[in-house]
N, C-alpha and C. Protein backbone atom coordinates (compact mmCIF):
# COMPACT_ATOMS: atom_id res chain seq x y z
N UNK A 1 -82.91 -36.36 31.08
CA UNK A 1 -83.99 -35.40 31.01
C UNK A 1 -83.59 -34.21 31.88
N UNK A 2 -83.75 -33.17 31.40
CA UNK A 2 -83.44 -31.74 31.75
C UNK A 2 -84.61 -31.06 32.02
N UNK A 3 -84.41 -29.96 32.93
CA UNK A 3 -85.65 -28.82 33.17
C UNK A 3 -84.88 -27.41 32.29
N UNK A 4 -85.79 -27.17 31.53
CA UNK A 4 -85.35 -26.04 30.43
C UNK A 4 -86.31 -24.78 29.64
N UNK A 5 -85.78 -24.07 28.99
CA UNK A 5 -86.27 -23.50 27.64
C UNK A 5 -86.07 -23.65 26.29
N UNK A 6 -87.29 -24.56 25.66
CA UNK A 6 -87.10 -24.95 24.37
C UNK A 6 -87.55 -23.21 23.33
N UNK A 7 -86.64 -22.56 22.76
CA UNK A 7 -86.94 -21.37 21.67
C UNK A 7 -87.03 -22.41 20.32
N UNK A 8 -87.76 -22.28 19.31
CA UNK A 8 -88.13 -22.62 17.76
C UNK A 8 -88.30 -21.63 17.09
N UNK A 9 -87.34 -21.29 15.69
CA UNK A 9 -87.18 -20.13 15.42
C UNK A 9 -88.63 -20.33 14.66
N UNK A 10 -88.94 -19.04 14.49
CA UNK A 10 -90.85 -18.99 13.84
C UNK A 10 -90.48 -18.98 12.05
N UNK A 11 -89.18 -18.81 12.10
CA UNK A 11 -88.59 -18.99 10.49
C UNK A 11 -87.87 -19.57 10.02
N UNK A 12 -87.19 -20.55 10.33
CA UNK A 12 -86.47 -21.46 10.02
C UNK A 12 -86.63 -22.94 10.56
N UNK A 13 -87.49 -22.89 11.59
CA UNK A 13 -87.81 -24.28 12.86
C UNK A 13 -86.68 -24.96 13.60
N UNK A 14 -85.58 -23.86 13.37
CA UNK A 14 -84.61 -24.44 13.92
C UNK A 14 -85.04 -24.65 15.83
N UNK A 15 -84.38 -25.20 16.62
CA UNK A 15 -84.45 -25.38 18.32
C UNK A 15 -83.32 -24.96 18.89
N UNK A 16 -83.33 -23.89 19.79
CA UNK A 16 -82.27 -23.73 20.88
C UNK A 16 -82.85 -24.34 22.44
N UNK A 17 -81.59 -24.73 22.94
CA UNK A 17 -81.78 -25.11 24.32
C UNK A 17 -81.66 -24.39 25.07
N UNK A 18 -82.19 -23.69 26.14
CA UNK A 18 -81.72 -23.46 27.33
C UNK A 18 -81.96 -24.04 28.72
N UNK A 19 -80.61 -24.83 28.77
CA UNK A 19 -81.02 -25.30 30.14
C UNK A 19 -81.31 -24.64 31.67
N UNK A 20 -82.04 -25.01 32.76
CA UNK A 20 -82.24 -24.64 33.69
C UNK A 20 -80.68 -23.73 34.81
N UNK A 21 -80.38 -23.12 35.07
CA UNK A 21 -78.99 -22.82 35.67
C UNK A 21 -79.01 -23.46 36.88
N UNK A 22 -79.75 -23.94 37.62
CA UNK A 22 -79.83 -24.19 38.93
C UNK A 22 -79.50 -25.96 38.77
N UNK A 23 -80.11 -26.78 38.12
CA UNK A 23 -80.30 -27.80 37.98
C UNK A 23 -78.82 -28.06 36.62
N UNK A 24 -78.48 -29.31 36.95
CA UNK A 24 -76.96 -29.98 36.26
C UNK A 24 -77.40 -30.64 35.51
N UNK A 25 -77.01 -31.08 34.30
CA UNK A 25 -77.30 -31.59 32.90
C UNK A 25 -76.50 -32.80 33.17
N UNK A 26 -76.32 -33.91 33.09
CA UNK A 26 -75.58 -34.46 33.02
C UNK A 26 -75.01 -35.21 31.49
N UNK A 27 -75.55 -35.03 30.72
CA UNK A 27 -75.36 -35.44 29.22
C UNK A 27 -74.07 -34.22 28.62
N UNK A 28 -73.58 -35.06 27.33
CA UNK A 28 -72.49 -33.70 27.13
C UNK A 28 -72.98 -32.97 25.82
N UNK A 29 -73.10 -31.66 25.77
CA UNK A 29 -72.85 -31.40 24.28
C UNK A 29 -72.42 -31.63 23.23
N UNK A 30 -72.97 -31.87 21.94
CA UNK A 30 -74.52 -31.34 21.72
C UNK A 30 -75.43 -32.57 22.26
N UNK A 31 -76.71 -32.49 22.29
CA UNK A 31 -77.30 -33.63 23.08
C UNK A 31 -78.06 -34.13 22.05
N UNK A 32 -78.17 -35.79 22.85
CA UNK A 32 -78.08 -36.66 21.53
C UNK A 32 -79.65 -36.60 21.17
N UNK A 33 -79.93 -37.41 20.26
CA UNK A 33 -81.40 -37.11 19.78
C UNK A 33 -82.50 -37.86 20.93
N UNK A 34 -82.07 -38.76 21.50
CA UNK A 34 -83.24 -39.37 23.02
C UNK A 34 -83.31 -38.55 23.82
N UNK A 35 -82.36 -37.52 23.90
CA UNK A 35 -82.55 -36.42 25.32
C UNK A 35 -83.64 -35.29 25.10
N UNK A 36 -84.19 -35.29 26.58
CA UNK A 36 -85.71 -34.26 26.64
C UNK A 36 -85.10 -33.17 27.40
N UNK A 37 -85.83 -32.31 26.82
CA UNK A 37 -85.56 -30.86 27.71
C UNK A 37 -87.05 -30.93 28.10
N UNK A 38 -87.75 -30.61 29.29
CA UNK A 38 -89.09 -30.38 29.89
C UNK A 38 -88.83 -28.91 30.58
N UNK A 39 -89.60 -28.33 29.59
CA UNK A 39 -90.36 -27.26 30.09
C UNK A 39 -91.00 -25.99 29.09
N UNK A 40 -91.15 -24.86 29.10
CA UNK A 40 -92.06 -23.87 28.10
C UNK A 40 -91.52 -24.36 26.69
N UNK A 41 -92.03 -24.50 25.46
CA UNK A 41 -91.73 -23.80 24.44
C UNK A 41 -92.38 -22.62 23.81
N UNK A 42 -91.14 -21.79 23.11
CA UNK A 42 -91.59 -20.78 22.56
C UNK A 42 -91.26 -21.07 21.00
N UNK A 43 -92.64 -20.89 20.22
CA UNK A 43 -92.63 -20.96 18.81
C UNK A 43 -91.98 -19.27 18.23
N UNK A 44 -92.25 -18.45 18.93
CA UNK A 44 -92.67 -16.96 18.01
C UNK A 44 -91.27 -16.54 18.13
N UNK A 45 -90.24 -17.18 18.46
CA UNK A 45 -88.56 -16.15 18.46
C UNK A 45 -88.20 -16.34 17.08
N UNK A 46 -87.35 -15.65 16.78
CA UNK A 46 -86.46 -15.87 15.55
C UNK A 46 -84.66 -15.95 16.17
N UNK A 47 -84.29 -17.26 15.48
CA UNK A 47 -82.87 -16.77 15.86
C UNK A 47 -81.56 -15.95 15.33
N UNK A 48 -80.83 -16.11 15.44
CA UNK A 48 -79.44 -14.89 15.44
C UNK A 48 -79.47 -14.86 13.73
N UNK A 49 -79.26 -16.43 13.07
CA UNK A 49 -79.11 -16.51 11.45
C UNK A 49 -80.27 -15.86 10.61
N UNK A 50 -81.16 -16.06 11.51
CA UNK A 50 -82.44 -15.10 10.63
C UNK A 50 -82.70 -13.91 10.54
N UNK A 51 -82.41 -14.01 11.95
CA UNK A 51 -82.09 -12.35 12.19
C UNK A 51 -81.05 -11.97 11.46
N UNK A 52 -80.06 -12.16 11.27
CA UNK A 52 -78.81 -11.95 10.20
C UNK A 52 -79.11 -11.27 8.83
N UNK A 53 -80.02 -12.86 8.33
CA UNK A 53 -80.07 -12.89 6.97
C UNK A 53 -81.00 -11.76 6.72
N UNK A 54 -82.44 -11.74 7.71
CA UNK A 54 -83.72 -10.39 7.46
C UNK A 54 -82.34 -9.08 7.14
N UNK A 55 -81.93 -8.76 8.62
CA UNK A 55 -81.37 -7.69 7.88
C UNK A 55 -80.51 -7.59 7.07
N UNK A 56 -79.40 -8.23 6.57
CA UNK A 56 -79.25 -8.05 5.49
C UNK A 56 -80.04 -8.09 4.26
N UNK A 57 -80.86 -8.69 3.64
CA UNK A 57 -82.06 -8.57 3.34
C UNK A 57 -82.78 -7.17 3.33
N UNK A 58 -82.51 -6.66 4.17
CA UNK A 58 -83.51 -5.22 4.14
C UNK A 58 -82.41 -4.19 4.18
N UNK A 59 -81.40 -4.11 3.90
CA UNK A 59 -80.07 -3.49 3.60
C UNK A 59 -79.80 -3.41 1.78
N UNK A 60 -80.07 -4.94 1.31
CA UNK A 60 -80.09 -4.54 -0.18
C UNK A 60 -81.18 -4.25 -0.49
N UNK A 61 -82.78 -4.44 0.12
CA UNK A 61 -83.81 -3.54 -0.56
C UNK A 61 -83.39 -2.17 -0.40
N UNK A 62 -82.74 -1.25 1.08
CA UNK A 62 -83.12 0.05 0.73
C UNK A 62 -81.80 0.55 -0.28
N UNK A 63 -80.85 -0.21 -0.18
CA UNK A 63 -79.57 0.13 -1.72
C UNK A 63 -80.70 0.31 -2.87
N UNK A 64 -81.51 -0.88 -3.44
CA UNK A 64 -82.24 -0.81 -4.76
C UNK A 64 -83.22 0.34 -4.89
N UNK A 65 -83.57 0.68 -3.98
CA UNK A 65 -84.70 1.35 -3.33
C UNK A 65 -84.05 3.06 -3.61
N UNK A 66 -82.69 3.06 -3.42
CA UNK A 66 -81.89 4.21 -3.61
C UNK A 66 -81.99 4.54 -4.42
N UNK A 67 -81.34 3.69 -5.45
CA UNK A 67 -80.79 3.12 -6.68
C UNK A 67 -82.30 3.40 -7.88
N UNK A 68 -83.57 3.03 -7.38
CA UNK A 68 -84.32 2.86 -7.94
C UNK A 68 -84.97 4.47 -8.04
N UNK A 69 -84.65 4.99 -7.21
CA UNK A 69 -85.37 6.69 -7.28
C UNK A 69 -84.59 7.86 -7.68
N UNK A 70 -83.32 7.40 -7.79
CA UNK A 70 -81.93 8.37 -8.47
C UNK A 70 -82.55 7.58 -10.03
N UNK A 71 -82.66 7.00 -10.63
CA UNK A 71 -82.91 6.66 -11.69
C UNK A 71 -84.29 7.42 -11.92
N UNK A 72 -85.13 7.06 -11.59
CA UNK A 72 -86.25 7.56 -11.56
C UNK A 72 -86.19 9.41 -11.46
N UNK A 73 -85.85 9.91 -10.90
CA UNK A 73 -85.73 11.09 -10.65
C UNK A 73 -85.20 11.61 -12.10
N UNK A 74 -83.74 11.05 -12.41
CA UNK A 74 -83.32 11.22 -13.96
C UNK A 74 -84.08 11.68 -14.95
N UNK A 75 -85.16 10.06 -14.85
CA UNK A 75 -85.59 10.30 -15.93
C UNK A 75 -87.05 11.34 -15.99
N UNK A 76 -87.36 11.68 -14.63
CA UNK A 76 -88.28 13.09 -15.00
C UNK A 76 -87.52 13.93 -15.27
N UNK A 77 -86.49 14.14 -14.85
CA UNK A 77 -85.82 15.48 -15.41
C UNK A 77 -85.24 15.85 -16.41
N UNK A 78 -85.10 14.44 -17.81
CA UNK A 78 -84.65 14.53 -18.35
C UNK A 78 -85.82 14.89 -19.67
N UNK A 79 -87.46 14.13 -18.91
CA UNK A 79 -88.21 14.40 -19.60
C UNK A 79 -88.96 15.65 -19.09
N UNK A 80 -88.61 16.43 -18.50
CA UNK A 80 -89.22 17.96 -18.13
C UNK A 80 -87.77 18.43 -19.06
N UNK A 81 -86.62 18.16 -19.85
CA UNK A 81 -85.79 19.04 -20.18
C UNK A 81 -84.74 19.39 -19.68
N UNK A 82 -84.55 18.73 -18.03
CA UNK A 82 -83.35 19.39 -17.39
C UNK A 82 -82.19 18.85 -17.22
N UNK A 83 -82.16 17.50 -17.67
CA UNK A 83 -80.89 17.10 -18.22
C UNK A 83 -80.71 16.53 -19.56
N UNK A 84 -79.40 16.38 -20.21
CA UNK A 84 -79.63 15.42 -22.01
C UNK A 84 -79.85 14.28 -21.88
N UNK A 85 -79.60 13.65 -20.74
CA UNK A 85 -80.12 12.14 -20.50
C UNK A 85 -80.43 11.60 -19.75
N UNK A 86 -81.55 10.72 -20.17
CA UNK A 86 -82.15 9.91 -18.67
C UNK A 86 -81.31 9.26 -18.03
N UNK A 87 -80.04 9.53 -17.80
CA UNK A 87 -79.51 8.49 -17.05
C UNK A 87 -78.74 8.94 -16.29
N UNK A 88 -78.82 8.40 -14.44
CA UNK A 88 -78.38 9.45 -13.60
C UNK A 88 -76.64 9.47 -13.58
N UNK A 89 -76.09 10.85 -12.90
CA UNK A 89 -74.90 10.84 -13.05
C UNK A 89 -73.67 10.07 -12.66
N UNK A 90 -74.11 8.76 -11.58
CA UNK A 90 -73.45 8.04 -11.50
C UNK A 90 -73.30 7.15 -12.75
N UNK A 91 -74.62 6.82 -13.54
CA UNK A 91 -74.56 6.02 -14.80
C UNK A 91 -73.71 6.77 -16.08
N UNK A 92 -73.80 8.37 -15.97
CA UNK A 92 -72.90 8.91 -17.20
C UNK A 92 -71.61 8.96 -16.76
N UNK A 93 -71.30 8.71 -15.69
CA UNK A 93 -69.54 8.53 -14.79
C UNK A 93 -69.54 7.53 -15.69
N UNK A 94 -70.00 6.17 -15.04
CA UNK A 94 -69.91 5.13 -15.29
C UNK A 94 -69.71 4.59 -16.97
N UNK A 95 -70.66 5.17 -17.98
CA UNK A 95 -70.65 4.97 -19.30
C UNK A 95 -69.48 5.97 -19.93
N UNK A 96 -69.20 7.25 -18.93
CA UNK A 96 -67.71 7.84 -19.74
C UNK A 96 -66.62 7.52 -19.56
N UNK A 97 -66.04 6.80 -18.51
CA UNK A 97 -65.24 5.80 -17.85
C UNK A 97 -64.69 4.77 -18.70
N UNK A 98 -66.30 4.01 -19.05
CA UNK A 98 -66.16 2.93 -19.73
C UNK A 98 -65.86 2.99 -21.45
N UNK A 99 -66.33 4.31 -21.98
CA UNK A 99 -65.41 4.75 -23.42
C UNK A 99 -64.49 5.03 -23.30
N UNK A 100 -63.77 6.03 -22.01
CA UNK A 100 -62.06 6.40 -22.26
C UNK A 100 -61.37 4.66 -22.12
N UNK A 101 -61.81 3.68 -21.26
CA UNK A 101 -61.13 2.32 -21.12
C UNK A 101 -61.22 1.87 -22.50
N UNK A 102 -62.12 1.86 -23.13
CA UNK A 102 -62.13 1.90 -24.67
C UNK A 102 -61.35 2.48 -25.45
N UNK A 103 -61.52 3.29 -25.61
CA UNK A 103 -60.19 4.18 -26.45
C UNK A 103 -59.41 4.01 -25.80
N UNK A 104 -58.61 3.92 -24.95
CA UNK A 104 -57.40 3.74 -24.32
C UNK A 104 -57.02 2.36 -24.84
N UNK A 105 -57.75 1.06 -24.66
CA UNK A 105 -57.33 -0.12 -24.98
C UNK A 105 -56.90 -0.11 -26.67
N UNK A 106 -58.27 0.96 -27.59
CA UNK A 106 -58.19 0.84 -28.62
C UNK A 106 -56.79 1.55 -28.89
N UNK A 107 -56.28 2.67 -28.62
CA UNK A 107 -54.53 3.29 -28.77
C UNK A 107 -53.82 1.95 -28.27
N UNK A 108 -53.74 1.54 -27.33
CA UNK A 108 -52.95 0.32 -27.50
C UNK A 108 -52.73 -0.89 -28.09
N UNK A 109 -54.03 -1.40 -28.68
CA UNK A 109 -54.25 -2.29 -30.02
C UNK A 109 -53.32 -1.11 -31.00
N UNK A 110 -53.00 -0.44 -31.19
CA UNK A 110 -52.77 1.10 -32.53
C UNK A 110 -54.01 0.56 -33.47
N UNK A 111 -55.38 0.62 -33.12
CA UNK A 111 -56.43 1.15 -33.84
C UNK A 111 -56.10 2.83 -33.26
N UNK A 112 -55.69 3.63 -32.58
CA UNK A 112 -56.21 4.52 -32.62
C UNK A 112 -54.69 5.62 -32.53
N UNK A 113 -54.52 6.67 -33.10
CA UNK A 113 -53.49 7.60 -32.53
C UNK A 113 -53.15 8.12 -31.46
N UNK A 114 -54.37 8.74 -30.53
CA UNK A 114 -54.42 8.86 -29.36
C UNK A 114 -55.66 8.46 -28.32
N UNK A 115 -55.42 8.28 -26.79
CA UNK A 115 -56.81 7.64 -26.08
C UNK A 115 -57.46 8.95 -25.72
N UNK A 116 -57.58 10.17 -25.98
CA UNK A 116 -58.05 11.47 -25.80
C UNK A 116 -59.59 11.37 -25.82
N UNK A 117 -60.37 11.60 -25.09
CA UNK A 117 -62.05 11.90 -25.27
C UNK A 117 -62.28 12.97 -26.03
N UNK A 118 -63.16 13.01 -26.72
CA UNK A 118 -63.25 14.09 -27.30
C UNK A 118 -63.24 15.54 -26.73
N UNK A 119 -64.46 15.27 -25.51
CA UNK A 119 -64.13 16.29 -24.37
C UNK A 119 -62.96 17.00 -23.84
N UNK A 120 -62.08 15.99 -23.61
CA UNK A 120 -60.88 16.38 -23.11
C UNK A 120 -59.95 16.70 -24.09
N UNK A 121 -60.12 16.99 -25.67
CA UNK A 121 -58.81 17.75 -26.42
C UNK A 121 -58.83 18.90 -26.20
N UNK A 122 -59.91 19.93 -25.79
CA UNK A 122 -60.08 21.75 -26.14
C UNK A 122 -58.56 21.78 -24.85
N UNK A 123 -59.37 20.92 -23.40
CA UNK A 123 -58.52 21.14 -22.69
C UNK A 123 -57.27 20.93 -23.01
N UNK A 124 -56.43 19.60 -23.64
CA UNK A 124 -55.11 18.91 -23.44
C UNK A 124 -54.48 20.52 -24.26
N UNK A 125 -55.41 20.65 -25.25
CA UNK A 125 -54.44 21.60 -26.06
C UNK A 125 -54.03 22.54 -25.51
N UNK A 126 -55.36 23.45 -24.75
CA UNK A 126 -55.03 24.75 -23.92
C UNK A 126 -53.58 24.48 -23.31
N UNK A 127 -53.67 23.35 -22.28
CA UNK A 127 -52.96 22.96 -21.34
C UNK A 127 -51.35 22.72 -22.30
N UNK A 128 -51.30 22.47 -23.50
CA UNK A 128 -50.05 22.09 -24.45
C UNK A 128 -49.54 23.68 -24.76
N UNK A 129 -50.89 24.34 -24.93
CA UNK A 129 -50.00 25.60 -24.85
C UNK A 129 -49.78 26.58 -23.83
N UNK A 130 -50.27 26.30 -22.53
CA UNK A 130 -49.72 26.81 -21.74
C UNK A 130 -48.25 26.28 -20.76
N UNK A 131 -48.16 24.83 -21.23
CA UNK A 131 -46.91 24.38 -20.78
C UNK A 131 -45.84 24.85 -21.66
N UNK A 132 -45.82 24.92 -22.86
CA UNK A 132 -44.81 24.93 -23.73
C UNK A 132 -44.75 26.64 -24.03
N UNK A 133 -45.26 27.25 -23.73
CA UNK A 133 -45.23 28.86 -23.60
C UNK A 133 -43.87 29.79 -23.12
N UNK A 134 -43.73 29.28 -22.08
CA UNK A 134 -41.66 29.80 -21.95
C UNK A 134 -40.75 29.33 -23.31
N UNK A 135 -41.22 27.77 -23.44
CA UNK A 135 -40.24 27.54 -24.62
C UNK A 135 -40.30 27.36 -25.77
N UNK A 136 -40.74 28.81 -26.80
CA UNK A 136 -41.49 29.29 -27.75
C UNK A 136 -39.95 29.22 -28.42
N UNK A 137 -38.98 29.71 -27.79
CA UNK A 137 -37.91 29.85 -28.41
C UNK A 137 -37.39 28.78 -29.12
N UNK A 138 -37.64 27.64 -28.45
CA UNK A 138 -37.29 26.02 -29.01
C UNK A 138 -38.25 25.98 -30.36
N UNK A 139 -37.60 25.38 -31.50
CA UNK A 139 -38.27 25.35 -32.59
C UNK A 139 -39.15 23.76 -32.29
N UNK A 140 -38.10 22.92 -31.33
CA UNK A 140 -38.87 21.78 -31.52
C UNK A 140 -40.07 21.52 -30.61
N UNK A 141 -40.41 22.18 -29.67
CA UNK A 141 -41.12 22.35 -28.35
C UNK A 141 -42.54 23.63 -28.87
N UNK A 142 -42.03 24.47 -29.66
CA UNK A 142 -43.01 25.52 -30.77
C UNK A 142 -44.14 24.50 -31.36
N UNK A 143 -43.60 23.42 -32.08
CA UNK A 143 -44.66 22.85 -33.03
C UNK A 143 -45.43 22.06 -32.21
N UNK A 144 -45.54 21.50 -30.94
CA UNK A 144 -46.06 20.43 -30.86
C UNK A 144 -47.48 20.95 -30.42
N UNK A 145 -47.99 22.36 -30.18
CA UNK A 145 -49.80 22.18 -30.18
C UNK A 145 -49.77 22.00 -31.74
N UNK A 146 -49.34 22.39 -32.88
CA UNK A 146 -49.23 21.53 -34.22
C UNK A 146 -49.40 20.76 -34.67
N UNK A 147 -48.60 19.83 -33.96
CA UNK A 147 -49.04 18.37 -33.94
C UNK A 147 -49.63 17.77 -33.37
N UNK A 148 -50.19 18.12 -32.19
CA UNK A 148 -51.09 17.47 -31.38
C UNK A 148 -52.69 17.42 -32.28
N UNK A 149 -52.64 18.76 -33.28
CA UNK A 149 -53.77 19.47 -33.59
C UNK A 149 -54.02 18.60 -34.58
N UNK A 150 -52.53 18.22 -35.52
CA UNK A 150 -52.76 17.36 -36.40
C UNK A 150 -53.28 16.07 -36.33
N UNK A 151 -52.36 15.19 -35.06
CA UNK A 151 -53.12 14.32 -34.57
C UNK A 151 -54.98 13.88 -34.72
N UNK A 152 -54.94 15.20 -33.82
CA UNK A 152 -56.20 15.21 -33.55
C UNK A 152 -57.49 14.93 -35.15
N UNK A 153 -56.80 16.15 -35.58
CA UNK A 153 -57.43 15.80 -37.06
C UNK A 153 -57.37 14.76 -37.81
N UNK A 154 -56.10 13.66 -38.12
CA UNK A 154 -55.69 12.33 -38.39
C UNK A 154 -57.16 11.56 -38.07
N UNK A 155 -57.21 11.81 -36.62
CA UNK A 155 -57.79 10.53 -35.99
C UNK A 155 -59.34 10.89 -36.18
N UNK A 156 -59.68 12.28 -36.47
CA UNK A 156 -60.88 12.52 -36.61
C UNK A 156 -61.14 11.92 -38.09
N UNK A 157 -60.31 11.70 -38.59
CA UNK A 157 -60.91 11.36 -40.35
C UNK A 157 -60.83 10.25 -40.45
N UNK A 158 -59.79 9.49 -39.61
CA UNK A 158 -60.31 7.92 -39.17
C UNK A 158 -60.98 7.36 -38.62
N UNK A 159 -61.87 7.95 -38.30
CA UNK A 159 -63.16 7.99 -37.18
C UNK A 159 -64.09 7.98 -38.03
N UNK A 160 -64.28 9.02 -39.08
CA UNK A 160 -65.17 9.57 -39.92
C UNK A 160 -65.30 8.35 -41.20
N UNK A 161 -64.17 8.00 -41.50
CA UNK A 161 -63.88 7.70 -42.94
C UNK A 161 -63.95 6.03 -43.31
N UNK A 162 -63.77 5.20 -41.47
CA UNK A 162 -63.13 4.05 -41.11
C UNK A 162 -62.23 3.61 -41.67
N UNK A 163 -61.47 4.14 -41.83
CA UNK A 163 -60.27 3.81 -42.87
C UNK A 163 -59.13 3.10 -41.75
N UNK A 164 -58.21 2.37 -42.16
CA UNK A 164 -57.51 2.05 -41.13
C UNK A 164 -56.04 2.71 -40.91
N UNK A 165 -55.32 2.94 -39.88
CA UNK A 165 -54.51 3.75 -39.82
C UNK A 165 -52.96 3.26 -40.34
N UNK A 166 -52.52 4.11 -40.93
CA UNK A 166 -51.37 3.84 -42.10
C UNK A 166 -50.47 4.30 -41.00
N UNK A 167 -48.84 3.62 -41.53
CA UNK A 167 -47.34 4.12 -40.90
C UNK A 167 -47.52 5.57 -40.53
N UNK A 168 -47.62 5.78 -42.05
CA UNK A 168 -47.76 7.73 -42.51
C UNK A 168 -48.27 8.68 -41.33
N UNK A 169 -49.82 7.83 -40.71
CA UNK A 169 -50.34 8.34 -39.52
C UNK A 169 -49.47 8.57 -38.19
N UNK A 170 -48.73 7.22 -38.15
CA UNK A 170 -48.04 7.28 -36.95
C UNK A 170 -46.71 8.07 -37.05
N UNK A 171 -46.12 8.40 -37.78
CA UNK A 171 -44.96 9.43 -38.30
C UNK A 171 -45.57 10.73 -38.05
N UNK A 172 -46.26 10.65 -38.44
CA UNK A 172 -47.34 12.51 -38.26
C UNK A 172 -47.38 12.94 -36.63
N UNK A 173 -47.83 11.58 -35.66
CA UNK A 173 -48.04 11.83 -34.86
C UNK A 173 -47.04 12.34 -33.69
């Protein structure tokens, strides 16, 4: 028997000991289930794991909580007109991301000619003819916004038409 402080967490019922500092324990850690600690208990503490778990706990409410008013916000603005979709711009990252991984996988199945977004051809082309612009002189380096263009068109009528893509396509390309 010990002179001590019995803590009981107010949320879990777990028991910590604290023994007296002045006075010697003679039992060894952890102590067995016949041993008394005599003196205050306190019901109302919480310990370290609860404390842990609360805040974490109140770390993913204010994430959802974030999460939940960027969405929300979206979608008034999308229904006052001020954006094309209710869905905030981390979600249109996220959903344009997830079509180029699409088309990209689909060019590597060869369902497709190229993994290009649609978005991104005005650019690739600009960019095809401003690289290849010194070497106008090259007949073979000349055609290729040509073919890129053709490409492009190929794949638009296989898109359009669902037709599946022939040798012929991939020779063009």
């Amino acid at each position: 028997m010990c002179i001590g402080v019995t803590s009981i967490c107010s949320i879990c019922g777990g028991g910590k000991y604290s023994i007296h500092p002045d006075l010697r324990c003679d039992e060894a850690q952890p102590f067995p289930a016949w041993h008394v600690v005599r003196g205050p208990v306190y019901r109302n503490r919480q310990c370290e794991s609860c404390v842990r778990s609360e805040q974490e706990a109140m770390r993913e409410e204010g994430a959802l909580i974030a999460q939940h008013t960027a969405r929300a916000i979206a979608v008034k603005q999308y229904l006052r007109g001020e954006r094309p979709t209710p869905f905030t711009d981390e979600a249109c990252r996220e959903r344009e991301n997830e079509r180029a991984r699409h088309l990209w996988a689909e060019y590597l199945a060869n369902r497709r000619l190229h993994p290009f977004t649609v978005e991104s051809i005005a650019h690739t082309i600009e960019m095809i003819r401003v690289e290849t612009g010194p070497f106008l002189h090259n007949p073979v380096i000349a055609t290729i916004p040509q073919r890129f263009a053709e490409c492009v068109r190929r794949q638009e009528e296989v898109d359009g038409t669902g037709r599946e893509i022939t040798l012929d396509d991939w020779d063009h390309s």
